[in-house]
Protein backbone atom coordinates (compact mmCIF):
# COMPACT_ATOMS: atom_id res chain seq x y z
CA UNK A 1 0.00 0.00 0.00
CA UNK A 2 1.25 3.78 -0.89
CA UNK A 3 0.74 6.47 1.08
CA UNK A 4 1.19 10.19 1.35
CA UNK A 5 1.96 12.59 4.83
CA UNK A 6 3.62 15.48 4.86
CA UNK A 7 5.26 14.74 7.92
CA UNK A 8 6.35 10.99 9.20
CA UNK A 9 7.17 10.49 12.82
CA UNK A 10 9.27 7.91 13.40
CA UNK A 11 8.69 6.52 16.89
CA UNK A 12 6.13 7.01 19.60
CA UNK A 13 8.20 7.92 22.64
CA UNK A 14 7.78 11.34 24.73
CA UNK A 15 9.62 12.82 21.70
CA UNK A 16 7.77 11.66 19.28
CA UNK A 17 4.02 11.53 19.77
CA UNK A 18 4.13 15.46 21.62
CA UNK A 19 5.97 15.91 18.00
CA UNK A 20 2.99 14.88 16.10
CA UNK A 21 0.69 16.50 17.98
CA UNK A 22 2.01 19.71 18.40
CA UNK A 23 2.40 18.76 14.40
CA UNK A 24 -1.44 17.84 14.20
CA UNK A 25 -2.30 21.19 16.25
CA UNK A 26 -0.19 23.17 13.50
CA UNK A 27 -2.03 21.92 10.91
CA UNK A 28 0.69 19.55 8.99
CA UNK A 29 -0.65 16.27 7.77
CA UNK A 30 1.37 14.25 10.27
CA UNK A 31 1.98 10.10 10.25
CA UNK A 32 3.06 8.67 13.41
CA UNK A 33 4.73 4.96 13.50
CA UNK A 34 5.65 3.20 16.26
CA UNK A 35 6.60 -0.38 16.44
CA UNK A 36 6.45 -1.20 19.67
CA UNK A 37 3.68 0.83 22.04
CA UNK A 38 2.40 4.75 22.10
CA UNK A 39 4.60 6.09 24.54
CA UNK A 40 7.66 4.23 24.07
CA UNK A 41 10.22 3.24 26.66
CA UNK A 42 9.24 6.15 29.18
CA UNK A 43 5.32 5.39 29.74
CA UNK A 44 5.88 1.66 29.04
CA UNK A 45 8.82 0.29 30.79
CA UNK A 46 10.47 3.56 32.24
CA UNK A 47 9.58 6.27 33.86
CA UNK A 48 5.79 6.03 34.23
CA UNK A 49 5.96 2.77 35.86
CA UNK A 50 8.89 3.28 38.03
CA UNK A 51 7.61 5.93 39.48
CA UNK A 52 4.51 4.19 40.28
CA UNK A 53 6.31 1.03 42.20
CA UNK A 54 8.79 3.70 43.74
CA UNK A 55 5.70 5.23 44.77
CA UNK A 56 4.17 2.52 46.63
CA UNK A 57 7.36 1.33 48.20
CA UNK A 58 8.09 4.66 49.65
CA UNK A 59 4.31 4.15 50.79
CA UNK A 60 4.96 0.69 52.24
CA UNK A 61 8.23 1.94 53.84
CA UNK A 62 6.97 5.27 55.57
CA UNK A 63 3.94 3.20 57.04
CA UNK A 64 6.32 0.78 58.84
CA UNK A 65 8.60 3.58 60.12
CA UNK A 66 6.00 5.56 61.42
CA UNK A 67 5.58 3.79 64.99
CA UNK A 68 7.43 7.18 66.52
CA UNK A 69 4.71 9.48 65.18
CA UNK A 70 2.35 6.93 66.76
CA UNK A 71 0.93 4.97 63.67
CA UNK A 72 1.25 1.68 63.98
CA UNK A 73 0.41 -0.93 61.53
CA UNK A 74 0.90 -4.45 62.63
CA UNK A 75 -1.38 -6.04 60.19
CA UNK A 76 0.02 -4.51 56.71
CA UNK A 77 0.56 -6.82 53.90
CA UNK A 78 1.76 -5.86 50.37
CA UNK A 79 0.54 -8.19 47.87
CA UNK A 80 3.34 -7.21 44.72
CA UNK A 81 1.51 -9.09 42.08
CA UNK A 82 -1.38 -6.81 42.83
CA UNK A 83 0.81 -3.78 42.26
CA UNK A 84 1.93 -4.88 38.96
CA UNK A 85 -1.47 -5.55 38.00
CA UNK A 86 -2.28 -1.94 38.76
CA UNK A 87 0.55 -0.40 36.72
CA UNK A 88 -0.23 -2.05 34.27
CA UNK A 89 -3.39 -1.12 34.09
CA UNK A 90 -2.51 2.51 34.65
CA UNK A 91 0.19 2.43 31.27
CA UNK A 92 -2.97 1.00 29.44
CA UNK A 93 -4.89 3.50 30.61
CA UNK A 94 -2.45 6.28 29.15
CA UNK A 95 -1.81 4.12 26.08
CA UNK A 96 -5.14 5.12 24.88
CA UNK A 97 -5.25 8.29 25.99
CA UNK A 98 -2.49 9.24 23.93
CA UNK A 99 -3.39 7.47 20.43
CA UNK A 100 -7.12 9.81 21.89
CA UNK A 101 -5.08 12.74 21.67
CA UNK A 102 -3.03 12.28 18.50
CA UNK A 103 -6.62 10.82 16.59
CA UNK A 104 -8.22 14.03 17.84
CA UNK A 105 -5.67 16.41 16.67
CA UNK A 106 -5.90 14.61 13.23
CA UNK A 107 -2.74 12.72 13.22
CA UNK A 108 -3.07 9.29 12.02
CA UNK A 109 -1.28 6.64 13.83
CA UNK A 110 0.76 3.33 12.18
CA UNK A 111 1.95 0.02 14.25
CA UNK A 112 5.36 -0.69 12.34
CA UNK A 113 8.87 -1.10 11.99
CA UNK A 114 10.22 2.37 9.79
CA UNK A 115 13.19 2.16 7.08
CA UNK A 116 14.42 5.16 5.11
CA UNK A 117 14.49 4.22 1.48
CA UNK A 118 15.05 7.35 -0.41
CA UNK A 119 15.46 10.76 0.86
CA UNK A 120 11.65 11.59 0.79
CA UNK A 121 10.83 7.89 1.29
CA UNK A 122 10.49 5.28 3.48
CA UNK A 123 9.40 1.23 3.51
CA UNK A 124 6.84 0.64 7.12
CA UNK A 125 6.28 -3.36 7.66
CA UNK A 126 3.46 -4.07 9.72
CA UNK A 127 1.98 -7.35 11.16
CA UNK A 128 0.18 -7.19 7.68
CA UNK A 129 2.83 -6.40 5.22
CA UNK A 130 4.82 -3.73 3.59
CA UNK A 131 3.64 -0.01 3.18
CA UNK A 132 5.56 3.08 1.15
CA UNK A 133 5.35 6.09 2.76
CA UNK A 134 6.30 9.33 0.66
CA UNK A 135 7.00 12.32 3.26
CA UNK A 136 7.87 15.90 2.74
CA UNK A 137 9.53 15.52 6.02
CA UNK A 138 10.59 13.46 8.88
CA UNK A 139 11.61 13.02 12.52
CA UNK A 140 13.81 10.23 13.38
CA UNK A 141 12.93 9.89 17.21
CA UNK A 142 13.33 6.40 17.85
CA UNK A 143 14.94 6.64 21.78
CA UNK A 144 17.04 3.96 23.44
CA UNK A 145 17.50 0.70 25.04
CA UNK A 146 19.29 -0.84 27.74
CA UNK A 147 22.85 -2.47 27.63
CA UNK A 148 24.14 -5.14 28.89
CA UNK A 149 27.80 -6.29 29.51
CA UNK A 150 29.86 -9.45 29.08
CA UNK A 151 28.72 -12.11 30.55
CA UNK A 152 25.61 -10.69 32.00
CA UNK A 153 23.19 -10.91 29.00
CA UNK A 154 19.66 -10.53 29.32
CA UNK A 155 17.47 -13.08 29.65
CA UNK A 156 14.85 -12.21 31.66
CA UNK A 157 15.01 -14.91 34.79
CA UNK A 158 18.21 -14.64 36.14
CA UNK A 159 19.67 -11.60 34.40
CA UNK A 160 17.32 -8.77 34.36
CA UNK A 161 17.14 -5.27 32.65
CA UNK A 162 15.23 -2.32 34.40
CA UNK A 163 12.45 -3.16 31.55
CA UNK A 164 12.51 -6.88 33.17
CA UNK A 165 12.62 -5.45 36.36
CA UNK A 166 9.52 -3.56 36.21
CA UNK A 167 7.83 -6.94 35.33
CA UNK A 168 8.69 -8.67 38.50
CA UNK A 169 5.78 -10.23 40.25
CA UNK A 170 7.35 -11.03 43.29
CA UNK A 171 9.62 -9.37 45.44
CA UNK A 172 13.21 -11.54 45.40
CA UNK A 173 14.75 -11.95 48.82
CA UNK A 174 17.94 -10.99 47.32
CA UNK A 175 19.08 -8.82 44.13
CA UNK A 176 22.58 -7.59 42.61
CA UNK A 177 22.64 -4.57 41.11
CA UNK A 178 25.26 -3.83 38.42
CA UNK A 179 25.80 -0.13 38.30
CA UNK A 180 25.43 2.55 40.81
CA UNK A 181 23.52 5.32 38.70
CA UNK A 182 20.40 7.06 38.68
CA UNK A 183 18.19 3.70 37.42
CA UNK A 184 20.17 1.14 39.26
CA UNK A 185 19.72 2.91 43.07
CA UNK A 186 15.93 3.81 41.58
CA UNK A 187 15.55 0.25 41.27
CA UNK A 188 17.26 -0.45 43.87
CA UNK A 189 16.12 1.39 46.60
CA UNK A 190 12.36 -0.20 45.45
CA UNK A 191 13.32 -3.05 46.31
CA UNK A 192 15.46 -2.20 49.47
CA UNK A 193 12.32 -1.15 51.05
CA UNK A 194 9.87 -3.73 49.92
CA UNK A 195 12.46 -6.15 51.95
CA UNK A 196 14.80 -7.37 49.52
CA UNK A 197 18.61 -8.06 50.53
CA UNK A 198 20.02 -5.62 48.12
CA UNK A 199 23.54 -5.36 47.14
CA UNK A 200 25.15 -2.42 44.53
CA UNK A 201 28.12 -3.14 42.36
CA UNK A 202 29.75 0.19 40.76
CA UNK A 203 32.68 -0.06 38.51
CA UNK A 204 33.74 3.55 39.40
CA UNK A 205 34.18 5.38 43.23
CA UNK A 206 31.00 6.02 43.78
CA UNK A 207 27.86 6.13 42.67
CA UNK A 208 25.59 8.67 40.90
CA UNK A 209 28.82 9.66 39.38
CA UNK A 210 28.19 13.07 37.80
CA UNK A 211 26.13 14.27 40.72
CA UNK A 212 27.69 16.37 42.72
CA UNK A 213 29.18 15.41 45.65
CA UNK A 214 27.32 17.18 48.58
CA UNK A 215 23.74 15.98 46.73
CA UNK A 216 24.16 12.36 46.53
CA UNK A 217 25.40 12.00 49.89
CA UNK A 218 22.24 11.95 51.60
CA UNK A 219 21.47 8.97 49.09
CA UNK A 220 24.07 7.05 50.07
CA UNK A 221 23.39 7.37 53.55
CA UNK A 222 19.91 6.57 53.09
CA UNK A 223 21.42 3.49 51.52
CA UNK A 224 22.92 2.36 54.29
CA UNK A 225 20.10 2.99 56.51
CA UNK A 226 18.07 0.59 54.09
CA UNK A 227 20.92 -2.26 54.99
CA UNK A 228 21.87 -1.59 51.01
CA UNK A 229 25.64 -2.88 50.82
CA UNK A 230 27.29 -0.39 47.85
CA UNK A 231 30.69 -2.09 46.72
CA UNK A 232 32.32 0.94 44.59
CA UNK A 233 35.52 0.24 42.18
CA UNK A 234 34.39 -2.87 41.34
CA UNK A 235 33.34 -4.99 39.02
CA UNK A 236 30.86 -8.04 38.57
CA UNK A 237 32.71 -10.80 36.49
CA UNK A 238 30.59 -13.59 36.25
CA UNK A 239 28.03 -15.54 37.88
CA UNK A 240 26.80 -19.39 38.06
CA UNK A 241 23.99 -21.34 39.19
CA UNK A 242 24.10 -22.20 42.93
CA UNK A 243 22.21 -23.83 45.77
CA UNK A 244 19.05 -22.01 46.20
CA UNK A 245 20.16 -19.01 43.84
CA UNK A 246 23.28 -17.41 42.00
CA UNK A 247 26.84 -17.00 42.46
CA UNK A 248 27.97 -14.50 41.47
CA UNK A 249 32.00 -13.09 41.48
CA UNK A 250 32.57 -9.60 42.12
CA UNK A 251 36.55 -8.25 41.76
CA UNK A 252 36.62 -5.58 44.38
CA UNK A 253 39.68 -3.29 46.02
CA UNK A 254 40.07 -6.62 48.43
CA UNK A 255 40.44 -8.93 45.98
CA UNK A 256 37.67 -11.33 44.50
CA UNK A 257 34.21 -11.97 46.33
CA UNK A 258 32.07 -14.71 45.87
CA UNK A 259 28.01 -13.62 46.85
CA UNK A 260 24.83 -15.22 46.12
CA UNK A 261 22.09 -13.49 45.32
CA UNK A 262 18.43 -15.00 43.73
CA UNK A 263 18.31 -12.40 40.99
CA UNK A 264 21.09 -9.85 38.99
CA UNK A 265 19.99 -6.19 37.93
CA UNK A 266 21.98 -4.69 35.41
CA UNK A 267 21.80 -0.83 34.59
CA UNK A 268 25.26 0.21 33.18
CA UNK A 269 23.96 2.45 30.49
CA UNK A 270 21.46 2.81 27.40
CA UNK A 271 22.23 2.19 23.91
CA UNK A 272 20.59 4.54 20.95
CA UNK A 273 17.92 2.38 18.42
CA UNK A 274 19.24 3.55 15.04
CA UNK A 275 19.65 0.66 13.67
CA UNK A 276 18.51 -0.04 10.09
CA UNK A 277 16.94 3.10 10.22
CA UNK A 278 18.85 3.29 6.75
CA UNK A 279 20.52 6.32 7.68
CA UNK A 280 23.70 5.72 6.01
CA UNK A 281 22.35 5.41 2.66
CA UNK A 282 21.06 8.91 3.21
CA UNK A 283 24.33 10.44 3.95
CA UNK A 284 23.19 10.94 7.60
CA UNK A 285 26.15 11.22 9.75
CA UNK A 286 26.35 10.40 13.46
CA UNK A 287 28.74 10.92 16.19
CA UNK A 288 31.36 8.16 17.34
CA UNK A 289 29.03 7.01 20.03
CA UNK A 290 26.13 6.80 17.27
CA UNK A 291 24.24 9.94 18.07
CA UNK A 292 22.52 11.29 14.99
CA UNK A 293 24.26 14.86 14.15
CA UNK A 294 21.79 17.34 14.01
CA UNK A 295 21.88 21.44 13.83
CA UNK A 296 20.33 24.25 16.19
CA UNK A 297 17.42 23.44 14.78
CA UNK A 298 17.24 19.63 15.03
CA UNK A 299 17.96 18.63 11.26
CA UNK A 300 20.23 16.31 10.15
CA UNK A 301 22.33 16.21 6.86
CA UNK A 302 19.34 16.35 4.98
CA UNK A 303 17.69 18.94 5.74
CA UNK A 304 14.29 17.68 6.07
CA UNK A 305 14.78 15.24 8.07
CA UNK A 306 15.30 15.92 11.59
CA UNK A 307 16.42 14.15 14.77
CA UNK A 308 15.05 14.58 18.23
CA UNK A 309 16.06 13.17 21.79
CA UNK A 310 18.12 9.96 23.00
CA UNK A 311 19.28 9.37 19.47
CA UNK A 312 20.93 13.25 19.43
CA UNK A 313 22.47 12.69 22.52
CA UNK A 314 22.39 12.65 26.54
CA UNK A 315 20.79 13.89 28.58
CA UNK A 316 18.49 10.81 27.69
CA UNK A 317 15.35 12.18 29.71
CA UNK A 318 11.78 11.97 28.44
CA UNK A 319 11.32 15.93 29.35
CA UNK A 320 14.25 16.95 26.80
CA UNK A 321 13.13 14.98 24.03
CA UNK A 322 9.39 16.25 24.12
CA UNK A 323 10.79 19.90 23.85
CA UNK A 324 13.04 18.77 20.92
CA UNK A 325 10.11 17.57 19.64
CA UNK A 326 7.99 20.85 19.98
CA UNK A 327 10.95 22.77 18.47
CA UNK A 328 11.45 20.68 15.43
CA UNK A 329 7.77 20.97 14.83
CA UNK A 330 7.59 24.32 15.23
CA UNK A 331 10.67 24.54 12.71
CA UNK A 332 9.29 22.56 10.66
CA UNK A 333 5.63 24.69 10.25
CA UNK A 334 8.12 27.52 9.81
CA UNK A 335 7.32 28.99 13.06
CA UNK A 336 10.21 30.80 15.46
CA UNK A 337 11.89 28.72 17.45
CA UNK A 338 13.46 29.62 20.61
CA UNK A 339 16.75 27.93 21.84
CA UNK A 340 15.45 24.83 23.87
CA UNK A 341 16.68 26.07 27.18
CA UNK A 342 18.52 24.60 30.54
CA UNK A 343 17.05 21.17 31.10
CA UNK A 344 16.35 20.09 34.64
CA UNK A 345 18.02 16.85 36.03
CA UNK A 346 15.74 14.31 38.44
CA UNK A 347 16.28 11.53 40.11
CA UNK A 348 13.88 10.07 41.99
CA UNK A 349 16.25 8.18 45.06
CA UNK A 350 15.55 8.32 48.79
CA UNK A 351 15.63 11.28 48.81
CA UNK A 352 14.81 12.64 45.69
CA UNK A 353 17.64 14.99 43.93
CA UNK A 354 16.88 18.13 41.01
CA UNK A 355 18.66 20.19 39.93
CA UNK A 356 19.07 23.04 36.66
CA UNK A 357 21.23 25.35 35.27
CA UNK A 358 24.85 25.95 36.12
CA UNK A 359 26.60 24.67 39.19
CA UNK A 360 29.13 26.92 40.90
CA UNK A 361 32.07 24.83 39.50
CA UNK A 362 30.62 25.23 35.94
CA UNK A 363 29.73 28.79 36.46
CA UNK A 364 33.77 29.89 37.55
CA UNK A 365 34.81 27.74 34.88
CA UNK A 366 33.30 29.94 32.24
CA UNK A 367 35.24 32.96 34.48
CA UNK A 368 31.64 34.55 36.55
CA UNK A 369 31.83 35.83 39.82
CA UNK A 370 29.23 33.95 41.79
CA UNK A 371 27.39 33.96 45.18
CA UNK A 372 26.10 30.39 46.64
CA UNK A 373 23.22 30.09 49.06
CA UNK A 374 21.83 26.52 51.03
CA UNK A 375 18.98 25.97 52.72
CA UNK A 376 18.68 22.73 54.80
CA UNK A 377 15.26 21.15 55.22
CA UNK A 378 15.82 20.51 58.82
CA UNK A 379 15.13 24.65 59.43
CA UNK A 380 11.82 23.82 57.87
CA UNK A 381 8.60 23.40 59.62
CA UNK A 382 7.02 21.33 56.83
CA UNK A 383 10.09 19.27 56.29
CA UNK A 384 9.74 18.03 60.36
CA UNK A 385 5.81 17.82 60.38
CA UNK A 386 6.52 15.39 57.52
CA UNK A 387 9.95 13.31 58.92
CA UNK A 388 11.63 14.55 56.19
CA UNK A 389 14.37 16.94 56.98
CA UNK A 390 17.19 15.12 55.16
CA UNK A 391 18.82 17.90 52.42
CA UNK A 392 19.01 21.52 51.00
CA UNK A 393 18.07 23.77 48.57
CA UNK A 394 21.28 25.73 46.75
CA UNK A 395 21.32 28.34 44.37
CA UNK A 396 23.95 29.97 42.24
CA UNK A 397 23.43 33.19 41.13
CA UNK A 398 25.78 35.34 39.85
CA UNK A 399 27.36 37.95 41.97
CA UNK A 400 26.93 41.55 40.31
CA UNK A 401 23.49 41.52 38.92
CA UNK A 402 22.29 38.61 41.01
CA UNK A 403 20.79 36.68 38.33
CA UNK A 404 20.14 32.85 39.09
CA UNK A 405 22.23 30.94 37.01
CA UNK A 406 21.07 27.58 38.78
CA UNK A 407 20.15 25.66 41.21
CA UNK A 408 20.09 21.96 42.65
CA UNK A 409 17.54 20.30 45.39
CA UNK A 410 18.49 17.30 47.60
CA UNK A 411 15.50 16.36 49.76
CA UNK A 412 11.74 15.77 50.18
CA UNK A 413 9.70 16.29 46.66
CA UNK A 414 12.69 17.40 45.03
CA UNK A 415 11.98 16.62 41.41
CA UNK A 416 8.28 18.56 42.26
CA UNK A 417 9.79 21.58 43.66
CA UNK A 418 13.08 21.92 41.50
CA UNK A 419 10.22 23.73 38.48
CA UNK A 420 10.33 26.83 40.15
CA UNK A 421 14.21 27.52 39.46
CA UNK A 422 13.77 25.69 35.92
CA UNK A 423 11.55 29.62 35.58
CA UNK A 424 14.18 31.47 37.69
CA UNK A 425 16.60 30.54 34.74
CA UNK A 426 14.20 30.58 31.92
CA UNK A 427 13.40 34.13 32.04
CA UNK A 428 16.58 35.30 34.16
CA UNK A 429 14.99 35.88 37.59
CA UNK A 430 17.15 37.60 40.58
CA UNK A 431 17.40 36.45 43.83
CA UNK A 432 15.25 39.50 44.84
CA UNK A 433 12.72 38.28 42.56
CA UNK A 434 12.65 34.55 44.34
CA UNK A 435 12.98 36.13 47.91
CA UNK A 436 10.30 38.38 47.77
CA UNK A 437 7.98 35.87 46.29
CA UNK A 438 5.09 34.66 48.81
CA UNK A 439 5.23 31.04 49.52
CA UNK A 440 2.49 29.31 51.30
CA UNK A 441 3.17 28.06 54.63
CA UNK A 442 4.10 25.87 55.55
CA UNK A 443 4.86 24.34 52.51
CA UNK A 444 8.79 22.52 51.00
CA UNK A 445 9.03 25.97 48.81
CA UNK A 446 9.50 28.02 51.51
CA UNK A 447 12.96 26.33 51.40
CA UNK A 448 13.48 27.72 47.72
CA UNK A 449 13.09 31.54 48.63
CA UNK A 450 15.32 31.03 52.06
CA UNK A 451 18.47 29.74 49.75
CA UNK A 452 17.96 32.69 47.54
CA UNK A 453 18.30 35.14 50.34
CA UNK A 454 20.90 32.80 51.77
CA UNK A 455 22.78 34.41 49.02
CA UNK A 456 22.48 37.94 50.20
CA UNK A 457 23.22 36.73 53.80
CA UNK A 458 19.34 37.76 54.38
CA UNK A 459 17.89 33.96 55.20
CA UNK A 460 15.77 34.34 58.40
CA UNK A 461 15.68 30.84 59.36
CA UNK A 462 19.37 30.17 59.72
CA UNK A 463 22.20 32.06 60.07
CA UNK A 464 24.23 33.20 57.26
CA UNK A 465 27.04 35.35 56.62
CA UNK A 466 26.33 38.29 54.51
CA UNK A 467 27.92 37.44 50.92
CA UNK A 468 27.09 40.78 49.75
C-alpha cells in the first residue's frame, strides 16, 4: 500500500508523539509509526511505571517507620503481584489516551517497523505487510535501550534489565545490582524497602557519578540505613547457578568476592535504536558514540529530516526529548523557534535529587563571579511535620546583577519543587525576585526563597554570613 503525509514520525516515545501533535495542532498532515507501544520506553517500561512502584514502596516503607509518630500498623501486607497488575493497568490507561489525543488532533497513527528508502521515502512493515510512505519531512525519534555487559546478558530470569525489572511479580529476597547510577539505586532502593537483601556493584568510586558530591550524599546514607551494601571500584565478572540461587563473582579493592544473590539487575547504560533506520544510505552522519548529528534546529544532513532526543544525545530524559520535539515541529511549520533552554536533572532516590542550570564549578569555569546560598530542610517546619528533613536547597546566582544561574535540590519532593528555578533561569529571575515571592506556609518551597536570600546573607531561618 502507498501512502502520502507530509510529515512521518518515526517513533512514539515522549519525543515523538508530543511531535505529532504539536504537528497535528499546527495543521501539517502528520503520520506517526511506532513499532512497539504509544509512549515508548518512558510510559511503558520507564519512567511512568517506576515511578509508580517507587511510589508505593516509599508508601509501604513510611507506614512501617511511622511507629514514633504513633501509627502503627501491625497487620500490613503488600501483595506485589497486585501492584503490577495496577501499573499495568494505569500504562494501558495512558496508552489510549495518547493514540485519543493524537486521533483528535488529526494525526493518524501506524503500528510498524520504519526504514528510510530514499530521501523523501520510506518502507513501514506491519503485522500485515509492507507499506511506502512518501513524506515531505521526517523526525527520526526512535529513543534507546538498555545495555548489557559481558557475561551478563539478558534473559529475563536470572539476568534482568530495568524493563525486566519492572515486570517482577514477586519481590526476590535478594538482588545484585550492576551499576550505581540514577536507574540502578531507583531500582534499587524499590526493592530495598519492599524487603529485599540488596547489594550495589559500581565499577567507578562512587555512585551517581556526575552528581555532585554534597547531593548524593544523603542517598548514600539513606542506603545504608536501608541495609543496602554499595561495593564501589568494582566490578561483577561472572556468575553461576548455585544452591538455592546465583553466584555470582565480584573483583573488588580486596580482591575477588564470591556472593549469592536470587536475581542480577543490570543498569550500566542505554544504547541509541538507530539501527537499520537506513541512515547511512542517506548520507546521515552520526557521532562516534552513534548519536545522529543534528543542527540548532534539530535537522540532520538532509535537511528535512530531523532528529530529536536519546538518538541526538544525553541527557536521555523523556522531558528533553518532548521539547526537541515541539521545536522541530515548530521549525518545521516555519514557526520561530526559541533555543530549547537549561534542562532540569531528576532523580527520583531516597531522597529525591533536582537540579538546573549551572553549578558553581561550571559557572567559575566559564570565568563569573558567583554567590552560593543553602537551605537545609531541617530549618523547615514542613520538612519536620513530615519526617523529612534530610537535604538543602542551593542556588547559584551570579554575583553583580544577582541573576540565578542555577540551582540543585536534595531532599523531600525534590523533582516537584526543582520547576520553580527551571523559571528562575528561563526568564533570568534575581534572587530578589525569588525572595520576595510569597510562599504558602508551611509548605517545602519556603525552602526555595530562604536559599535565595541565603545568598544575600538575608535567610531568616538560619544564620548566614552576609555574601554581599
Amino acid at each position: 500500500m502507498a501512502m502520502e503525509t507530509e510529515v512521518l514520525v518515526i517513533g512514539a516515545g515522549p519525543g515523538g508523539y508530543v511531535a505529532a501533535l504539536k504537528l497535528g495542532k499546527l495543521g501539517k498532515k502528520t503520520l506517526l509509526v511506532e513499532k512497539d507501544r504509544l509512549g515508548g520506553v518512558c510510559l511503558n517500561s520507564g519512567c511512568i511505571p517506576s515511578k509508580a512502584m517507587i511510589h508505593i514502596a516509599s508508601q509501604v516503607h513510611k507506614l512501617r517507620k511511622a511507629k514514633a509518630q504513633g501509627l502503627e500498623a501491625p497487620d500490613l501486607r503488600l501483595t506485589w503481584s497486585k501492584v503490577v497488575d495496577w501499573k499495568d493497568l494505569m500504562v494501558q490507561g495512558l496508552n489510549r489516551g495518547i493514540a485519543t489525543l493524537e486521533k483528535g488532533n488529526n494525526v493518524v497513527v501506524m503500528s510498524g517497523a520504519v526504514k528510510l528508502t530514499a530521501a523523501h521515502e520510506a518502507e513501514v512493515t506491519t503485522p500485515t505487510g509492507k507499506n511506502t510512505v512518501s513524506f515531505q519531512q521526517a523526525i527520526v525519534v526512535t529513543g534507546s535501550h538498555p545495555i548489557s555487559i559481558a557475561g551478563f546478558g539478558f534473559d529475563g530470569a536470572n539476568v534482568l534489565s530495568s524493563t525486566d525489572a519492572l515486570a517482577l511479580r514477586e519481590v526476590p529476597g535478594r538482588l545484585l545490582v550492576i551499576g550505581g547510577g540514577i536507574i540502578g539505586l531507583e531500582l534499587g532502593t524499590v526493592f530495598a524497602k519492599l524487603g529485599a537483601q540488596v547489594t550495589v556493584v559500581e565499577f567507578l568510586p562512587q555512585v551517581l557519578t556526575g552528581v555532585e558530591a554534597d547531593l548524593a550524599a544523603p542517598v548514600t546514607r539513606n542506603l545504608q540505613r536501608l541495609g543496602v551494601t554499595v561495593w564501589t571500584s568494582s566490578k561483577a565478572k561472572s556468575f553461576k547457578a548455585a544452591t538455592g540461587g546465583l553466584e555470582v563473582s565480584v573483583e573488588t579493592p580486596e580482591g575477588n568476592k564470591l556472593m549469592e544473590t536470587d536475581k542480577i539487575l543490570v543498569c550500566v547504560g542505554r544504547a541509541i535504536n538507530t539501527r537499520d533506520l537506513g541512515l547511512e544510505a542517506l548520507g546521515i552522519v552520526c557521532d562516534p558514540k552513534g548519536h545522529i548529528v543534528v543542527n540548532q534546529n534539530y535537522q540532520t544532513k538532509q535537511p528535512h529530516i530531523y532528529a530529536v532526543g536519546d538518538v541526538i544525545g544525553p541527557p536521555y530524559l523523556a522531558h528533553k526529548a518532548s521539547r526537541e520535539g515541539v521545536l522541530a515541529a515548530l521549525h518545521i511549520a516555519g514557526q520561530p523557534v526559541e533555543p530549547r533552554g537549561a534542562i532540569p536533572a531528576a532523580i527520583f532516590t531516597d531522597p529525591e535529587i533536582a537540579a538546573v542550570g549551572e553549578t558553581e564549578s561550571e559557572a567559575r569555569a566559564r570565568g563569573a563571579e558567583v554567590i552560593t546560598g543553602r537551605f537545609p530542610f531541617s530549618a523547615l517546619g514542613k520538612a519536620q511535620a513530615m519526617r523529612e528533613t534530610e537535604g538543602f536547597v542551593r542556588i547559584v546566582a551570579d554575583k553583580s546583577s544577582h541573576k540565578v544561574l542555577g540551582g540543585a535540590i536534595v531532599g523531600p519532593e525534590a523533582a516537584d519543587l526543582i520547576g520553580e528555578l527551571c523559571l528562575a533561569v528561563k526568564v533570568g529571575a534575581t534572587l530578589e525576585d525569588l525572595g520576595s515571592t510569597v510562599h504558602p506556609h508551611p509548605t517545602l518551597s519556603e525552602a526555595i526563597s530562604e536559599a535565595a536570600e541565603a545568598c544575600l546573607g538575608q535567610a531568616l531561618h538560619i544564620l548566614t554570613p552576609s555574601q554581599v
